[in-house]
C-alpha atoms as a PDB file:
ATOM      1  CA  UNK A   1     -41.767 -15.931 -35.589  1.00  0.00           C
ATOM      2  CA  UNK A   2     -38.894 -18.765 -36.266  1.00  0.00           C
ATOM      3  CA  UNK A   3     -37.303 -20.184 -33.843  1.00  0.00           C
ATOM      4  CA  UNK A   4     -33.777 -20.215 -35.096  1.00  0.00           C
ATOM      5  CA  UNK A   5     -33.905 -16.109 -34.565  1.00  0.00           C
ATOM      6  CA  UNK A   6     -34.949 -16.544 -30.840  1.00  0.00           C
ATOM      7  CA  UNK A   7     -32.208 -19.049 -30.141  1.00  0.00           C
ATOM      8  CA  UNK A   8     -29.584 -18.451 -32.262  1.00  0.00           C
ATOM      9  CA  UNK A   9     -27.003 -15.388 -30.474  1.00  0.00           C
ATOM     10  CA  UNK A  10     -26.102 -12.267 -32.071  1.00  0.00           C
ATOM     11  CA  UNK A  11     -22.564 -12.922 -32.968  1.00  0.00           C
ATOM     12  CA  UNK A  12     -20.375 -10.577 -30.335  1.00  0.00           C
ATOM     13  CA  UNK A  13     -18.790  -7.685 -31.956  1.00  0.00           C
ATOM     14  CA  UNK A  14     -15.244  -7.708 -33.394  1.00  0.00           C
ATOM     15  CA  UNK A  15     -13.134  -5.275 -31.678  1.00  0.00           C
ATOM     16  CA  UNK A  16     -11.213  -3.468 -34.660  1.00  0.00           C
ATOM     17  CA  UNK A  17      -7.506  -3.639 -34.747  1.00  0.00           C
ATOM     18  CA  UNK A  18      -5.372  -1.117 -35.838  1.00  0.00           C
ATOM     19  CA  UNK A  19      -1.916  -3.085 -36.725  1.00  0.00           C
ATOM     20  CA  UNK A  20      -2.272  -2.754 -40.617  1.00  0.00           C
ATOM     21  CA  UNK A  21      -2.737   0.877 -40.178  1.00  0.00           C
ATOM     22  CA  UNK A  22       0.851   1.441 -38.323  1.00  0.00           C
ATOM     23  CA  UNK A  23       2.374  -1.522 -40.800  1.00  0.00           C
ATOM     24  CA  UNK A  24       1.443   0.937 -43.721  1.00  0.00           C
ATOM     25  CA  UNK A  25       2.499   3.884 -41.669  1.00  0.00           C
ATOM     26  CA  UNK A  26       5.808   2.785 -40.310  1.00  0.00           C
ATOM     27  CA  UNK A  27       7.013   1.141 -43.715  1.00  0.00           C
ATOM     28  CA  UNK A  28       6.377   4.144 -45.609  1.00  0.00           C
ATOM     29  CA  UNK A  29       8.558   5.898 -43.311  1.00  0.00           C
ATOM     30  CA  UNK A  30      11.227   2.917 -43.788  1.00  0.00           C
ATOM     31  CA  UNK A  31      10.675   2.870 -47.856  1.00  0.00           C
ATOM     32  CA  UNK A  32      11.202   6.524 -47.791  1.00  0.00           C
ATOM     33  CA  UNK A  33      14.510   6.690 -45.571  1.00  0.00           C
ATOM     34  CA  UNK A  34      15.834   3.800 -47.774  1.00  0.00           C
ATOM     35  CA  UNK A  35      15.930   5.972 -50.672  1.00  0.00           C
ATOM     36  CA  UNK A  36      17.245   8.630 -49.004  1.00  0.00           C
ATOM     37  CA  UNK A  37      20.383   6.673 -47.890  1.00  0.00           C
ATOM     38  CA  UNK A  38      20.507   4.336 -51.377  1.00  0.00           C
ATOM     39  CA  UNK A  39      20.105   7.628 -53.374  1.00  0.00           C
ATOM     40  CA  UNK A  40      23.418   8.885 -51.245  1.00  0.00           C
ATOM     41  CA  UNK A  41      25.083   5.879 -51.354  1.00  0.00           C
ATOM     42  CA  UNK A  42      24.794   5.705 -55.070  1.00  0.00           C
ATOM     43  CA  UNK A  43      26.313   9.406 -55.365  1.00  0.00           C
ATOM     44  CA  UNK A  44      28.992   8.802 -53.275  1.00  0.00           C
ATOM     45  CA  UNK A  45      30.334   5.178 -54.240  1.00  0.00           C
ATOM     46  CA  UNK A  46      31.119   3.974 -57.177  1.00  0.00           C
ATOM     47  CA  UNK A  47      30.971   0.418 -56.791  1.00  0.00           C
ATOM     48  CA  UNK A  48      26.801   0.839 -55.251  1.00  0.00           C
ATOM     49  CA  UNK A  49      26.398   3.082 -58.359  1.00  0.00           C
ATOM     50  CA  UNK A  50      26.955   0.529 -60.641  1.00  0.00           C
ATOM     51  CA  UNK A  51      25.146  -1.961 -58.654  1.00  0.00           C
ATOM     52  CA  UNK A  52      22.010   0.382 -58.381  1.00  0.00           C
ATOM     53  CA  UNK A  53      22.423   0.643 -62.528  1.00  0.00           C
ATOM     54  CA  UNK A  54      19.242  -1.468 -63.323  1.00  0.00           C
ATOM     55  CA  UNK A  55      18.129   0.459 -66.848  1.00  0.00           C
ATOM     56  CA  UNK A  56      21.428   2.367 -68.240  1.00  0.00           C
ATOM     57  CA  UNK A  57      19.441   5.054 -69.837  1.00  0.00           C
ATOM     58  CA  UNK A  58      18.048   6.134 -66.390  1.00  0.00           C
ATOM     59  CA  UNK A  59      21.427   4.896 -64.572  1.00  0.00           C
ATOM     60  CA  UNK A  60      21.324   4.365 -60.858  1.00  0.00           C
ATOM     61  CA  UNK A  61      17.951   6.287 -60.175  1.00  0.00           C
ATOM     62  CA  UNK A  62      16.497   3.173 -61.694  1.00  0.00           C
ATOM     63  CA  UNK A  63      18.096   0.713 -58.824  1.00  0.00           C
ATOM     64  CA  UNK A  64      17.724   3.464 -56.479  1.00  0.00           C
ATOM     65  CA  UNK A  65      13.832   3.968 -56.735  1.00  0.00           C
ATOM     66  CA  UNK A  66      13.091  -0.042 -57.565  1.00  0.00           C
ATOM     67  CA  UNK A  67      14.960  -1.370 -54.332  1.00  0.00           C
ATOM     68  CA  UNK A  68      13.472   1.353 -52.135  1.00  0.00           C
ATOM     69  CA  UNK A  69       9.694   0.542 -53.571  1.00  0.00           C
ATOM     70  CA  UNK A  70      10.685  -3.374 -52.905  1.00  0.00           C
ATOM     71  CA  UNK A  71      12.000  -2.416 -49.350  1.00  0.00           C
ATOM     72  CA  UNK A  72       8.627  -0.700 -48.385  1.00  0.00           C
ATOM     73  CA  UNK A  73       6.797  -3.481 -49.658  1.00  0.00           C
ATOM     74  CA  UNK A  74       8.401  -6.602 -48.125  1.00  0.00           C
ATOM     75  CA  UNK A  75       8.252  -4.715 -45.115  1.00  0.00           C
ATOM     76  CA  UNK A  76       5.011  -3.491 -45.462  1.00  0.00           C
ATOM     77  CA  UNK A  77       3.842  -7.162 -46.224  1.00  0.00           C
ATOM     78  CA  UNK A  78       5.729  -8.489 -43.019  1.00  0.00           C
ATOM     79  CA  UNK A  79       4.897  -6.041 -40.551  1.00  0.00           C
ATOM     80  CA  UNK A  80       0.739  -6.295 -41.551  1.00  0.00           C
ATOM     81  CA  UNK A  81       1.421 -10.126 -41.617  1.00  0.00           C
ATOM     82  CA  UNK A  82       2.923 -10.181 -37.826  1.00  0.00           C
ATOM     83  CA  UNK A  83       0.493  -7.152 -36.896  1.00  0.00           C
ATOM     84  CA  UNK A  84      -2.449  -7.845 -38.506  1.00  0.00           C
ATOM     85  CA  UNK A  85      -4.412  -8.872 -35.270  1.00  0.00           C
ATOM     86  CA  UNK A  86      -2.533  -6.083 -32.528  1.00  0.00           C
ATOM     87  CA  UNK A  87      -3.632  -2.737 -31.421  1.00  0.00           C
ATOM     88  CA  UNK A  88      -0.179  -1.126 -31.340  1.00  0.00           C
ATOM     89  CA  UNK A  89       0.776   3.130 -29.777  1.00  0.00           C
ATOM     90  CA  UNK A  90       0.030   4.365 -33.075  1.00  0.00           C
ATOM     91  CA  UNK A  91       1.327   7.715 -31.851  1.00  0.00           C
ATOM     92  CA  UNK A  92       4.991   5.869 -30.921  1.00  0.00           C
ATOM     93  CA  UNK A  93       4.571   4.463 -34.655  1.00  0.00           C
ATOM     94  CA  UNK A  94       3.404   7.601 -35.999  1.00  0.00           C
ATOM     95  CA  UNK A  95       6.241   9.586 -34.456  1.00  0.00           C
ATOM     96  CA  UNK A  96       9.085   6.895 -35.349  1.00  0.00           C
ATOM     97  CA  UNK A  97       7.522   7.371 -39.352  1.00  0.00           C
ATOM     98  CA  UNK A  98       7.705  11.265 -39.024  1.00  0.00           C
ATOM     99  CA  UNK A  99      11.126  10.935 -37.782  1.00  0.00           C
ATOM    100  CA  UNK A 100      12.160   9.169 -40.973  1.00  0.00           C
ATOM    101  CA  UNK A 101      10.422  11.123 -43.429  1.00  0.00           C
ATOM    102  CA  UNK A 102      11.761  14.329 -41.717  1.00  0.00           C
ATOM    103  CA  UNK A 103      15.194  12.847 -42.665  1.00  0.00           C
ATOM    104  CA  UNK A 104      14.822  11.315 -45.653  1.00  0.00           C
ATOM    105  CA  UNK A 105      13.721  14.951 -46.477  1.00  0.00           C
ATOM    106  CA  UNK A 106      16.649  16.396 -45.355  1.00  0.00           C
ATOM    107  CA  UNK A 107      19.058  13.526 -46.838  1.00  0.00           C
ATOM    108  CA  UNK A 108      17.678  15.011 -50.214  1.00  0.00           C
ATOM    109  CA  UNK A 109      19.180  18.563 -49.849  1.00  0.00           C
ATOM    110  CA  UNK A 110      22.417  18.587 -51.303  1.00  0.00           C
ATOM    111  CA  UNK A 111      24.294  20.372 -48.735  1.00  0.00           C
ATOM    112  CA  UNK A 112      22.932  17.956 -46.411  1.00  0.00           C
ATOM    113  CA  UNK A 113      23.868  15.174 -48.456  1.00  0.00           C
ATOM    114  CA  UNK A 114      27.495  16.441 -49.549  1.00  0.00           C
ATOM    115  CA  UNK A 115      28.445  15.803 -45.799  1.00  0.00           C
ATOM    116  CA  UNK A 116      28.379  12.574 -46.357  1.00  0.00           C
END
């Protein structure tokens, strides 16, 4: 028997964390409104259209889907960087993310969107 085993203590348990979980979950939520409302925008004004115009064979769908993936990932990156250690409600982040997806869904439908 060594003695390094006898007096050495069992490292205590790490308690698991779920704030990198709800930064995945709440930014996909975000990324997904974002193109809701840049896909809108880009319809309805001319002068965000051309902006959104990365690759004219695709025209604004192009800027549309690029700065939506870039807004989900900065804030992905951000929110696991300042939650990385937290336990957060993951049912208050969970039902924030529904709530966006529910109407980025709906900001998709074309009579829904021609309100605007």
């Amino acid at each position: 028997m060594s003695s390094q085993s006898a007096s050495t203590p069992k490292p205590a348990a790490q308690a698991m964390t779920n704030g990198s979980g709800a930064a995945a979950v709440l930014a996909a939520g975000v990324g997904s409104f974002s193109l809701a409302v840049l896909a809108i925008a880009s319809d309805k004004l001319p002068a965000i259209k051309s902006l959104m115009n990365f690759y004219r064979p695709t025209g604004p769908l192009s800027g549309v889907t690029t700065t939506a993936v870039f807004v989900w990932l900065m804030l992905w990156i951000v929110l696991r960087w300042r939650w990385r250690d937290r336990n957060l409600a993951m049912g208050r982040v969970g039902r924030v993310a529904l709530v966006l997806l529910v109407l980025s869904l709906l900001l998709t439908f074309p009579p829904i969107a021609d309100l605007f």
